[in-house]
C-alpha atoms as a PDB file:
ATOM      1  CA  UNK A   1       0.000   0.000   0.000  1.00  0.00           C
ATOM      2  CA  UNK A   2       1.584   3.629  -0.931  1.00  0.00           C
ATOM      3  CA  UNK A   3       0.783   6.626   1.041  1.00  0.00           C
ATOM      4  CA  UNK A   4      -1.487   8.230  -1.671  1.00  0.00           C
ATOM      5  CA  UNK A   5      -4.173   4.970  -0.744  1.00  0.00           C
ATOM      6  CA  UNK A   6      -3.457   4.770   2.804  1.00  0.00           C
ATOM      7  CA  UNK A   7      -4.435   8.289   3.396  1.00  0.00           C
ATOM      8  CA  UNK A   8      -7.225   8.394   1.764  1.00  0.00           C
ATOM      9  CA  UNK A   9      -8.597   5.509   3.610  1.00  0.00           C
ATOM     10  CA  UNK A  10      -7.654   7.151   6.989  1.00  0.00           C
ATOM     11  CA  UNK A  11     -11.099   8.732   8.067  1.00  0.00           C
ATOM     12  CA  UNK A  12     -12.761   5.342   7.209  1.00  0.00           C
ATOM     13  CA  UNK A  13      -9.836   3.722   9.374  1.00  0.00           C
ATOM     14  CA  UNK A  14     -10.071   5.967  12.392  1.00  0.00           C
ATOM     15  CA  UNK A  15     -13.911   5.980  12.403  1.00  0.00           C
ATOM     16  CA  UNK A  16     -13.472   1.666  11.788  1.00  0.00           C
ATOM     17  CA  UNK A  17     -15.348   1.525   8.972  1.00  0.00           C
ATOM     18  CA  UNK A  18     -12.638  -0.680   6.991  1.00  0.00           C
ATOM     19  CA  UNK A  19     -13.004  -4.188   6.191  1.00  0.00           C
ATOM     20  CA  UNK A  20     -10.687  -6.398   8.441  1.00  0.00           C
ATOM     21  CA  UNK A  21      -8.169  -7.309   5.521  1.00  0.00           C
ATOM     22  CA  UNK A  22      -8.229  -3.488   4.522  1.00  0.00           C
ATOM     23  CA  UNK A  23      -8.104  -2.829   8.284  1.00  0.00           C
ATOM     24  CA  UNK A  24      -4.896  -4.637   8.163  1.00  0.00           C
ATOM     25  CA  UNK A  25      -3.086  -3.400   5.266  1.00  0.00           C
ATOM     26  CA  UNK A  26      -3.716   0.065   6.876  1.00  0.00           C
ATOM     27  CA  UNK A  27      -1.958  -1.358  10.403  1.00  0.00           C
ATOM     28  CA  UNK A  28       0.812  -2.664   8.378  1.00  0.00           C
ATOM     29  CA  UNK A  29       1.657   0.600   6.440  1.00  0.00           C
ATOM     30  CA  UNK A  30       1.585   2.926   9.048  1.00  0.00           C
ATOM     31  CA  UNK A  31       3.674   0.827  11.083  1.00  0.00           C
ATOM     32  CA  UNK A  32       6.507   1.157   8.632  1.00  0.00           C
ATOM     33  CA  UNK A  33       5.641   5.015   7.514  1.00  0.00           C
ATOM     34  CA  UNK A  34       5.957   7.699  10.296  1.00  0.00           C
ATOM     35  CA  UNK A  35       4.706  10.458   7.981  1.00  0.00           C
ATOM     36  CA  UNK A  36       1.505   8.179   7.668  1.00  0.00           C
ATOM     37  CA  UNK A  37       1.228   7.354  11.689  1.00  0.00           C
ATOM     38  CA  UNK A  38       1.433  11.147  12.501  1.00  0.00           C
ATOM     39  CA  UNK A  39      -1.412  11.872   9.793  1.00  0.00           C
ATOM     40  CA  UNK A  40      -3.493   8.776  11.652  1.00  0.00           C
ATOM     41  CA  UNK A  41      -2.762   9.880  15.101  1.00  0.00           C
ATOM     42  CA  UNK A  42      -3.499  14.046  14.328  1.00  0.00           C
ATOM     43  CA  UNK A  43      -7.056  12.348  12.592  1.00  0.00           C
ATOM     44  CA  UNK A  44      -8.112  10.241  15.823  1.00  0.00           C
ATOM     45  CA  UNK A  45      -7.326  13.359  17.835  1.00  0.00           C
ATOM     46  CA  UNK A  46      -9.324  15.798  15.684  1.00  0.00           C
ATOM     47  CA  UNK A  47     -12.226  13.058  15.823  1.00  0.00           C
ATOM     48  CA  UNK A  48     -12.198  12.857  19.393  1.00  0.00           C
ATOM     49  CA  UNK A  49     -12.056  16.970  20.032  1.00  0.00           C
ATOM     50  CA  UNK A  50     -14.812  17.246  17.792  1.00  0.00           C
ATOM     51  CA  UNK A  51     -16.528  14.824  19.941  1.00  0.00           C
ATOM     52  CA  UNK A  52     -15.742  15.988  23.355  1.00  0.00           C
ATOM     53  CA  UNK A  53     -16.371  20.048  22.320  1.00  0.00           C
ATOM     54  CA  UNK A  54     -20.029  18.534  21.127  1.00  0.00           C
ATOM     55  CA  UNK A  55     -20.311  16.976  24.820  1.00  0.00           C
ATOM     56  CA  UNK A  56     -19.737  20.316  26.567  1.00  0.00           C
ATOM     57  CA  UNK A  57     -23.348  22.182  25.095  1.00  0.00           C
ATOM     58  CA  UNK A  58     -25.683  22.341  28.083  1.00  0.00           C
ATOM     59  CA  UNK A  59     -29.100  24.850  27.602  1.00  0.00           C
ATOM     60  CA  UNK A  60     -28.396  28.150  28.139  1.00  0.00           C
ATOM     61  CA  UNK A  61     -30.683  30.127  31.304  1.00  0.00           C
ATOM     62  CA  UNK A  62     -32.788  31.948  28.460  1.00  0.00           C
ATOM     63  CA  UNK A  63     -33.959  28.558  27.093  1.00  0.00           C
ATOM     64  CA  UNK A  64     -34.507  27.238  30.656  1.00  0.00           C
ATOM     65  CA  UNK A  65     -36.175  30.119  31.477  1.00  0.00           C
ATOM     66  CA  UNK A  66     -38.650  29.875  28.633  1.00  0.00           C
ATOM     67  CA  UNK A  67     -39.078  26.001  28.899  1.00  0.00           C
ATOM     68  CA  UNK A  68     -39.947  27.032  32.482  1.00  0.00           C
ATOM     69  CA  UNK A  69     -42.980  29.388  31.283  1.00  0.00           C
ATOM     70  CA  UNK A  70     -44.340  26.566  29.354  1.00  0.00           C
ATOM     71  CA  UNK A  71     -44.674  24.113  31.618  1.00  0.00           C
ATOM     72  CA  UNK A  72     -45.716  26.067  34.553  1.00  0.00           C
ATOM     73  CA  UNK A  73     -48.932  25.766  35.850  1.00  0.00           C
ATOM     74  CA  UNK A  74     -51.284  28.798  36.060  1.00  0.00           C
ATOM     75  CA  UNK A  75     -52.981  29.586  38.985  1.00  0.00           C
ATOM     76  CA  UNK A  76     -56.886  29.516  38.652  1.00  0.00           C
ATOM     77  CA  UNK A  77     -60.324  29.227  40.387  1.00  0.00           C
ATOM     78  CA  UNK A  78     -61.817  25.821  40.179  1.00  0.00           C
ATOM     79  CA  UNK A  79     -64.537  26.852  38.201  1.00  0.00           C
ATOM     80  CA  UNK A  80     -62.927  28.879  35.377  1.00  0.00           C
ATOM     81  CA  UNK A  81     -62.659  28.120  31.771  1.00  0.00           C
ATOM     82  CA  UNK A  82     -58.752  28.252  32.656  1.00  0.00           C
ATOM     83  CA  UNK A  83     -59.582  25.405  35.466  1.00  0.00           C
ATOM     84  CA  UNK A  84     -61.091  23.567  33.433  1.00  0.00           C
ATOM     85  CA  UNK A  85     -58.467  23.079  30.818  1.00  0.00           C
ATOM     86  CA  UNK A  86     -55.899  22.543  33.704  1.00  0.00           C
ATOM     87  CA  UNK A  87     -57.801  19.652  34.296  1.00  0.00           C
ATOM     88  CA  UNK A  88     -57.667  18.508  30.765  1.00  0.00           C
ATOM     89  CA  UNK A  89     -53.753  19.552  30.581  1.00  0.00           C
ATOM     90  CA  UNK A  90     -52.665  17.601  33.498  1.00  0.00           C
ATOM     91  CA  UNK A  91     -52.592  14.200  31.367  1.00  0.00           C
ATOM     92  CA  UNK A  92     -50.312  16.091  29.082  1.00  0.00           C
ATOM     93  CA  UNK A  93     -48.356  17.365  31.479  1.00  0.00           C
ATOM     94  CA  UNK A  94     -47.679  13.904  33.256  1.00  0.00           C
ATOM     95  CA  UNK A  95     -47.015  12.746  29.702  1.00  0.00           C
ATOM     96  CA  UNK A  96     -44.423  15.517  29.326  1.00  0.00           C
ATOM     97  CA  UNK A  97     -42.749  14.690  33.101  1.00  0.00           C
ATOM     98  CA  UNK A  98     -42.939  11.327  31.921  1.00  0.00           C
ATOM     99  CA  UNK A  99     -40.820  12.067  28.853  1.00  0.00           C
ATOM    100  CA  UNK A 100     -38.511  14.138  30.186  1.00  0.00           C
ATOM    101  CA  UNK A 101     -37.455  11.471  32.693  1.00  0.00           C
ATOM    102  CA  UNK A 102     -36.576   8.987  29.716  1.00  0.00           C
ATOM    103  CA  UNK A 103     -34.516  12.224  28.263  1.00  0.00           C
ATOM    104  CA  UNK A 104     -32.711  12.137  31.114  1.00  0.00           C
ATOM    105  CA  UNK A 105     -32.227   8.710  31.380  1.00  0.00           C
ATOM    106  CA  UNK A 106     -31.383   8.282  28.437  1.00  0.00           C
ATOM    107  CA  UNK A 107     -28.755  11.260  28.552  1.00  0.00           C
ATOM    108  CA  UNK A 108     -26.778   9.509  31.438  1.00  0.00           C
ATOM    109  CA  UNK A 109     -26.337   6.465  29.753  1.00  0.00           C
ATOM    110  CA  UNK A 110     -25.133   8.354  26.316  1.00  0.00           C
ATOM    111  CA  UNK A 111     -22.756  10.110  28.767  1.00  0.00           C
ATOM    112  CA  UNK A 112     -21.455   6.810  30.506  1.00  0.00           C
ATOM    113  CA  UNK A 113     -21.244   5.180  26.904  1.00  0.00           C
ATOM    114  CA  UNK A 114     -19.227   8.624  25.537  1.00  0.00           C
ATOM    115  CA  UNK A 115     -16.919   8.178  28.628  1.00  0.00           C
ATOM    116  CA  UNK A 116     -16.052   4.607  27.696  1.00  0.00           C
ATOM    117  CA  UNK A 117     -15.386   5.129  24.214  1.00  0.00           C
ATOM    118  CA  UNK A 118     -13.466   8.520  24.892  1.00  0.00           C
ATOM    119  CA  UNK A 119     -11.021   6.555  27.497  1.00  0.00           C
ATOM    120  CA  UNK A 120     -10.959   4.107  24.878  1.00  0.00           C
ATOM    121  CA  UNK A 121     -10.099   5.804  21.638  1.00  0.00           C
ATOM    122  CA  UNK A 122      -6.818   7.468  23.992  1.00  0.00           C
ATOM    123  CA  UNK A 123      -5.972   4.363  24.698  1.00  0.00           C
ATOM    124  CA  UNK A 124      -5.861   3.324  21.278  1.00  0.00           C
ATOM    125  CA  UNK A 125      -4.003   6.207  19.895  1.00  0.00           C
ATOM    126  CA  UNK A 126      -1.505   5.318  22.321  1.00  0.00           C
ATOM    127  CA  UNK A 127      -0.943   2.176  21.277  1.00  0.00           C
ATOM    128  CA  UNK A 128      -1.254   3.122  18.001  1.00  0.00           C
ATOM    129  CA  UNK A 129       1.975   5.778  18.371  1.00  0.00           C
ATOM    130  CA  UNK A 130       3.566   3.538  20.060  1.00  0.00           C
ATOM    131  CA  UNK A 131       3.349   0.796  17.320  1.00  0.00           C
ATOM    132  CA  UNK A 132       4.649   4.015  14.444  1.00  0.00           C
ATOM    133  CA  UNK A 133       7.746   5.028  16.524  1.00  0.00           C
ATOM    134  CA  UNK A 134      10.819   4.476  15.783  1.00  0.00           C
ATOM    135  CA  UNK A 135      11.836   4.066  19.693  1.00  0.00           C
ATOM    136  CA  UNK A 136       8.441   2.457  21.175  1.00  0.00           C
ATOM    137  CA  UNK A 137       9.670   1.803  24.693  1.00  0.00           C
ATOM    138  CA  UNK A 138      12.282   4.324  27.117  1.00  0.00           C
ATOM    139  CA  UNK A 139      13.461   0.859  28.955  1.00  0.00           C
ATOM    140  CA  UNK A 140      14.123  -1.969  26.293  1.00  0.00           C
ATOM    141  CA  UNK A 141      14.598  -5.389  27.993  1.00  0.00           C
ATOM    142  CA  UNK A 142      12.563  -8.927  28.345  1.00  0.00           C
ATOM    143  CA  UNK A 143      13.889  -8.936  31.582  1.00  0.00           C
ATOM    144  CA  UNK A 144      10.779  -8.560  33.949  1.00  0.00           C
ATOM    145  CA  UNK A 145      13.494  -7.594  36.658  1.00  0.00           C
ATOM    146  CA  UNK A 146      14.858  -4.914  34.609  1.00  0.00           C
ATOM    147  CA  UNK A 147      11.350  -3.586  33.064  1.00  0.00           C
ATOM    148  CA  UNK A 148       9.592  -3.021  36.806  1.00  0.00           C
ATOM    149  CA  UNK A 149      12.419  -1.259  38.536  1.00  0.00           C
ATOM    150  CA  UNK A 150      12.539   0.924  35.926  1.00  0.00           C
ATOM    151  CA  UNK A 151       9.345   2.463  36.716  1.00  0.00           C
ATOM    152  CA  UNK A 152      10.290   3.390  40.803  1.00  0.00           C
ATOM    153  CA  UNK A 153      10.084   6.683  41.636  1.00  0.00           C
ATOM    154  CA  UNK A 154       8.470   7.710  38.369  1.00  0.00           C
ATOM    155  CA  UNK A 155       5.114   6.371  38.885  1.00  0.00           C
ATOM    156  CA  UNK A 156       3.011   7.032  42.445  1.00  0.00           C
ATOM    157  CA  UNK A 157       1.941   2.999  42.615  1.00  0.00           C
ATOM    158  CA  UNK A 158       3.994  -0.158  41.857  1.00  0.00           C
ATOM    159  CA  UNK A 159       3.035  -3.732  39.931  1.00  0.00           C
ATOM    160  CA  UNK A 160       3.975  -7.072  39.331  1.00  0.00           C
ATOM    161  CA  UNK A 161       5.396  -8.775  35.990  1.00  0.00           C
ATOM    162  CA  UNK A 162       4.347 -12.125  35.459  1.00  0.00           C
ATOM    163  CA  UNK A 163       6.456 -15.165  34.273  1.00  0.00           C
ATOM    164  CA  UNK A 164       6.349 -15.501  30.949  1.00  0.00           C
ATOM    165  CA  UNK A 165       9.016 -18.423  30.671  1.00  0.00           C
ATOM    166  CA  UNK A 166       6.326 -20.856  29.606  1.00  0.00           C
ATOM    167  CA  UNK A 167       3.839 -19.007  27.549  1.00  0.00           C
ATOM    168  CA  UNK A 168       4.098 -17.241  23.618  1.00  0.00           C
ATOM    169  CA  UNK A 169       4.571 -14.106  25.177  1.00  0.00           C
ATOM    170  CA  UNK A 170       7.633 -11.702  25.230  1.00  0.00           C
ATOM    171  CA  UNK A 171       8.094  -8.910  27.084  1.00  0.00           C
ATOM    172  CA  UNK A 172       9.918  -5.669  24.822  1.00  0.00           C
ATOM    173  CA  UNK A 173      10.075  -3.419  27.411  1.00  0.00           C
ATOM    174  CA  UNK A 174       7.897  -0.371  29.061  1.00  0.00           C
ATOM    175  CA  UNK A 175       7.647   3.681  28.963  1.00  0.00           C
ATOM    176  CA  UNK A 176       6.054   6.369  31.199  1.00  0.00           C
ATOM    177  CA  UNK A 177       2.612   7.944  29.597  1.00  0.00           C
ATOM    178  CA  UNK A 178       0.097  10.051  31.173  1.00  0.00           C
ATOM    179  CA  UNK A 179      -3.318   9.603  30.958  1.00  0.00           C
ATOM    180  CA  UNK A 180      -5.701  12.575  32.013  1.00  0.00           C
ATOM    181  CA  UNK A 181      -2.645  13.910  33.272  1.00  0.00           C
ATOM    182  CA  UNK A 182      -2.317  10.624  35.395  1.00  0.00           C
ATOM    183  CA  UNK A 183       1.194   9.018  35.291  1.00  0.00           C
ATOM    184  CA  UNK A 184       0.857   5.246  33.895  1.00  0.00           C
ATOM    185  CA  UNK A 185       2.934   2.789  32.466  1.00  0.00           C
ATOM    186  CA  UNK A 186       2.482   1.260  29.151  1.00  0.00           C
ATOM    187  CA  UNK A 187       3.972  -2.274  29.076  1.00  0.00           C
ATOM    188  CA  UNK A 188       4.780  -3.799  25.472  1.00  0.00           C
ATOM    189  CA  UNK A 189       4.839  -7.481  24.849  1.00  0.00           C
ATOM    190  CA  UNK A 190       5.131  -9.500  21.786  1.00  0.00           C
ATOM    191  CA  UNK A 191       3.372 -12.715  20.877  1.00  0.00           C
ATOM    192  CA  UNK A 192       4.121 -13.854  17.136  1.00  0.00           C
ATOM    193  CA  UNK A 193       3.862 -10.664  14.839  1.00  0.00           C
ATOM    194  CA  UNK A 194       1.135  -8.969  17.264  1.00  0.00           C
ATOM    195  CA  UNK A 195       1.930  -6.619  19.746  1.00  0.00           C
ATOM    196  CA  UNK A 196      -0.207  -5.973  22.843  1.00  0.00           C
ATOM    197  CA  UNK A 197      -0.151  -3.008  25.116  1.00  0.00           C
ATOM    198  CA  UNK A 198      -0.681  -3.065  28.761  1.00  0.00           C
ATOM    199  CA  UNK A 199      -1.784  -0.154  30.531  1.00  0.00           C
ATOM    200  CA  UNK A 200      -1.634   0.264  34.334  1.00  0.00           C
ATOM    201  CA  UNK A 201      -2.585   3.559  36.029  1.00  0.00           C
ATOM    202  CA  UNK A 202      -3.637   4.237  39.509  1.00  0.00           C
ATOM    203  CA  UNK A 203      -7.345   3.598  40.482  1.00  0.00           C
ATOM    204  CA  UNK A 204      -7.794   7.101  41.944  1.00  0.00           C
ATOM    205  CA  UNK A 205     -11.162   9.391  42.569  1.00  0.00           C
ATOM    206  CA  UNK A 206      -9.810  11.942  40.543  1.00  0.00           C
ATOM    207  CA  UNK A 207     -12.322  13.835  38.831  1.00  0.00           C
ATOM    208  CA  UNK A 208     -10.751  13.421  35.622  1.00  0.00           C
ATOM    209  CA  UNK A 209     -10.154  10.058  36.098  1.00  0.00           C
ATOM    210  CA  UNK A 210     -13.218   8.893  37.202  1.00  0.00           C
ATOM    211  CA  UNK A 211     -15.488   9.906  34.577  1.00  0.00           C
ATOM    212  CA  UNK A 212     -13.172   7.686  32.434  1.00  0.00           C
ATOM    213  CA  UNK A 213     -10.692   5.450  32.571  1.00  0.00           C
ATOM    214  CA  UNK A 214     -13.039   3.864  35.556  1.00  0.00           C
ATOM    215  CA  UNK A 215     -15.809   3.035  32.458  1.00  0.00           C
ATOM    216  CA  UNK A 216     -13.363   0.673  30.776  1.00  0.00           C
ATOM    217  CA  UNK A 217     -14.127  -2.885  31.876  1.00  0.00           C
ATOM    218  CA  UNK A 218     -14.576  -6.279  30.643  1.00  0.00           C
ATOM    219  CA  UNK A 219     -13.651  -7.168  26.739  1.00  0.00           C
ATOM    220  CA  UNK A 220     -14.463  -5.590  23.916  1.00  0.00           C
ATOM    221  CA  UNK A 221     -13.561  -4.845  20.436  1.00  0.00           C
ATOM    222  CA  UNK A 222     -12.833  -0.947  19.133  1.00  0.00           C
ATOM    223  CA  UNK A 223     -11.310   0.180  15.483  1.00  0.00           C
ATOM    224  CA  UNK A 224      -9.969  -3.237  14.706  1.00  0.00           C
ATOM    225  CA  UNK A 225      -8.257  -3.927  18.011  1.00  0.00           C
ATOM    226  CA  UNK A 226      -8.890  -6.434  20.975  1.00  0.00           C
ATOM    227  CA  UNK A 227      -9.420  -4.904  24.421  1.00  0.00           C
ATOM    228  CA  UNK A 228      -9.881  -6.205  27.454  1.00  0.00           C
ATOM    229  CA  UNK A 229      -9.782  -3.956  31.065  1.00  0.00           C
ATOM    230  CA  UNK A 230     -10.364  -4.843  34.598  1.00  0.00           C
ATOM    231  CA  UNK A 231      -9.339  -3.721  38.581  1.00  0.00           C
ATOM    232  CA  UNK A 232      -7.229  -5.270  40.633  1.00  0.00           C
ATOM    233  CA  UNK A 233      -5.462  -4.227  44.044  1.00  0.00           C
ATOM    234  CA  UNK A 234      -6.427  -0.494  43.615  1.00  0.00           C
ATOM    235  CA  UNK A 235      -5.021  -0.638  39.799  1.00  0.00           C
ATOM    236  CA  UNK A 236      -6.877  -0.049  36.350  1.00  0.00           C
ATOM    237  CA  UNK A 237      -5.501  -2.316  34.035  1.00  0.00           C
ATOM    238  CA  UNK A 238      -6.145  -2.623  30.258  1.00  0.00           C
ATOM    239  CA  UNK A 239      -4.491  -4.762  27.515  1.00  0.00           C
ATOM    240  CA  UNK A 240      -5.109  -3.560  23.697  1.00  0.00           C
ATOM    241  CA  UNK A 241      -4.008  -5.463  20.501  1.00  0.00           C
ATOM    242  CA  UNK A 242      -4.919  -6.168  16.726  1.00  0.00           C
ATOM    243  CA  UNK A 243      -4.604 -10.226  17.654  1.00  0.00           C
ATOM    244  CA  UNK A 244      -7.749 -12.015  18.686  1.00  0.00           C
ATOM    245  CA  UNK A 245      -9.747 -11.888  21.782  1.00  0.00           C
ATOM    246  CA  UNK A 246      -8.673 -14.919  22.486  1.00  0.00           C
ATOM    247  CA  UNK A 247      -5.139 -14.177  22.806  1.00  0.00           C
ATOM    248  CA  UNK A 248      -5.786 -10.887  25.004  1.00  0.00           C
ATOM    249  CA  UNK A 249      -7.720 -12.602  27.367  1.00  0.00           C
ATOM    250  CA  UNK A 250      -4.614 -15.114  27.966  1.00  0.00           C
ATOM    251  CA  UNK A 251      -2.080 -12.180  28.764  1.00  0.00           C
ATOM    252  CA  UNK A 252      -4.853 -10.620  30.919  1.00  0.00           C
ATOM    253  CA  UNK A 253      -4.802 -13.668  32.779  1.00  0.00           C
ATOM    254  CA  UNK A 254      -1.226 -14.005  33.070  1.00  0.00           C
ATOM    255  CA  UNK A 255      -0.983 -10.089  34.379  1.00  0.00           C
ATOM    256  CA  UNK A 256      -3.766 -11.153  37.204  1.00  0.00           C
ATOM    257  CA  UNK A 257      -2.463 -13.727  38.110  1.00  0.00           C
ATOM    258  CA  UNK A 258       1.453 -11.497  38.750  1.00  0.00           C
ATOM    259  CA  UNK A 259      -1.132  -9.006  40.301  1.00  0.00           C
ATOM    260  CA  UNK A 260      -2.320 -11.196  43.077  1.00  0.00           C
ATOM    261  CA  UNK A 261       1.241 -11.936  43.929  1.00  0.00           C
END
């Protein structure tokens, strides 16, 4: 694939829209052409400012205001014309109450689903920039002994490697990232030609936070990549490659089973 193609392919890409084996040629490209990976990485971040600035509209005091008006009743004596049609407007009214309460129902769990996919898609361009540099990890070693010291004093919360002697995994090494401002490391492993990302950050009530790293949980797959996130000893954890579910969920395992070490 040339970079003419590949670009021109990039808003379906980023929005996931590609067909798996297109999906992949895409992956592959970018992963050999930096000028490519930027152009990806600057289009999932315009994509998800767009979204978040389209988050931020709440109704001005004018409009409530004037909603307000509406919906108020009037005061009346029982046997005026105005009475009367109270009485006839206060199934409408309950049907409006009624409605609104769905609205807002609904709204919350747009918000919560918004959240999830926001934490998500920084996660992903993460891993993606990691996958398009040059230099992917600060600490370079499969030496779980090497990898986790590495981290001390640069991160407020420490972890546990697992063993990886006996399974298809390989560690690369690790870097510092910061997530909502959030120090966390990013842990890269191998397993045949994928490469998987671990994630770790502190499980804090940070407002930021919160809102959404703390909606990422269970498995799921995003853009063409494998996810799977879960807590564990007061750490958010969450593993991200292009390799099947399958093959997440086994590293997952491995990395709770070094957490409840």
């Amino acid at each position: 694939m040339n970079c003419e193609l590949c670009r021109n392919q990039l808003d379906a890409y980023v929005d996931g829209e590609l067909a798996q084996q297109d999906f992949a040629a895409i992956e592959s490209h970018i992963g050999e052409c930096h000028a490519c990976a930027a152009e990806a990485l600057r289009r999932m971040q315009l994509k998800r400012a767009t979204r978040d600035a389209s988050q931020h509209f709440t109704p001005s005091p004018e409009l409530r205001a004037q909603i307000g008006g509406i919906i108020a009743p009037k005061p009346t004596s029982p046997n005026s014309p105005n009475s009367q049609r109270s009485l006839l407007w206060r199934p409408a009214f309950a049907a409006v109450c009624a409605l609104l309460i769905v609205v807002a129902v609904s709204s919350m769990l747009l918000m919560h689903h918004a959240a999830r996919h926001q934490a998500m898609s920084e996660i992903l361009d993460l891993h993606v920039a990691t996958l398009a540099s040059p230099n992917p990890v600060d600490v370079v070693s499969t030496d779980r002994h090497t990898v986790k010291p590495w981290f001390q004093g640069k991160l407020p919360f420490t972890f546990n490697l697992p063993e990886l002697q006996n399974s298809p995994y390989r560690l690369l090494g690790g870097k510092l990232v910061y997530f909502h401002d959030d120090p966390a490391a990013q842990l890269l492993f191998e397993e045949r030609k994928h490469r998987f990302s671990v994630f770790i950050v502190q499980d804090t009530d940070s407002a930021l936070l919160k809102p959404a790293f703390s909606k990422l949980s269970g498995q799921s797959r995003e853009r063409g990549f494998s996810a799977e996130s879960w807590n564990a000893g007061g750490l958010r954890c969450t593993i991200v490659s292009d390799a099947a579910a399958y093959d997440v969920h086994q590293l997952a395992a491995l990395m709770r089973s070094a957490q409840s070490q």
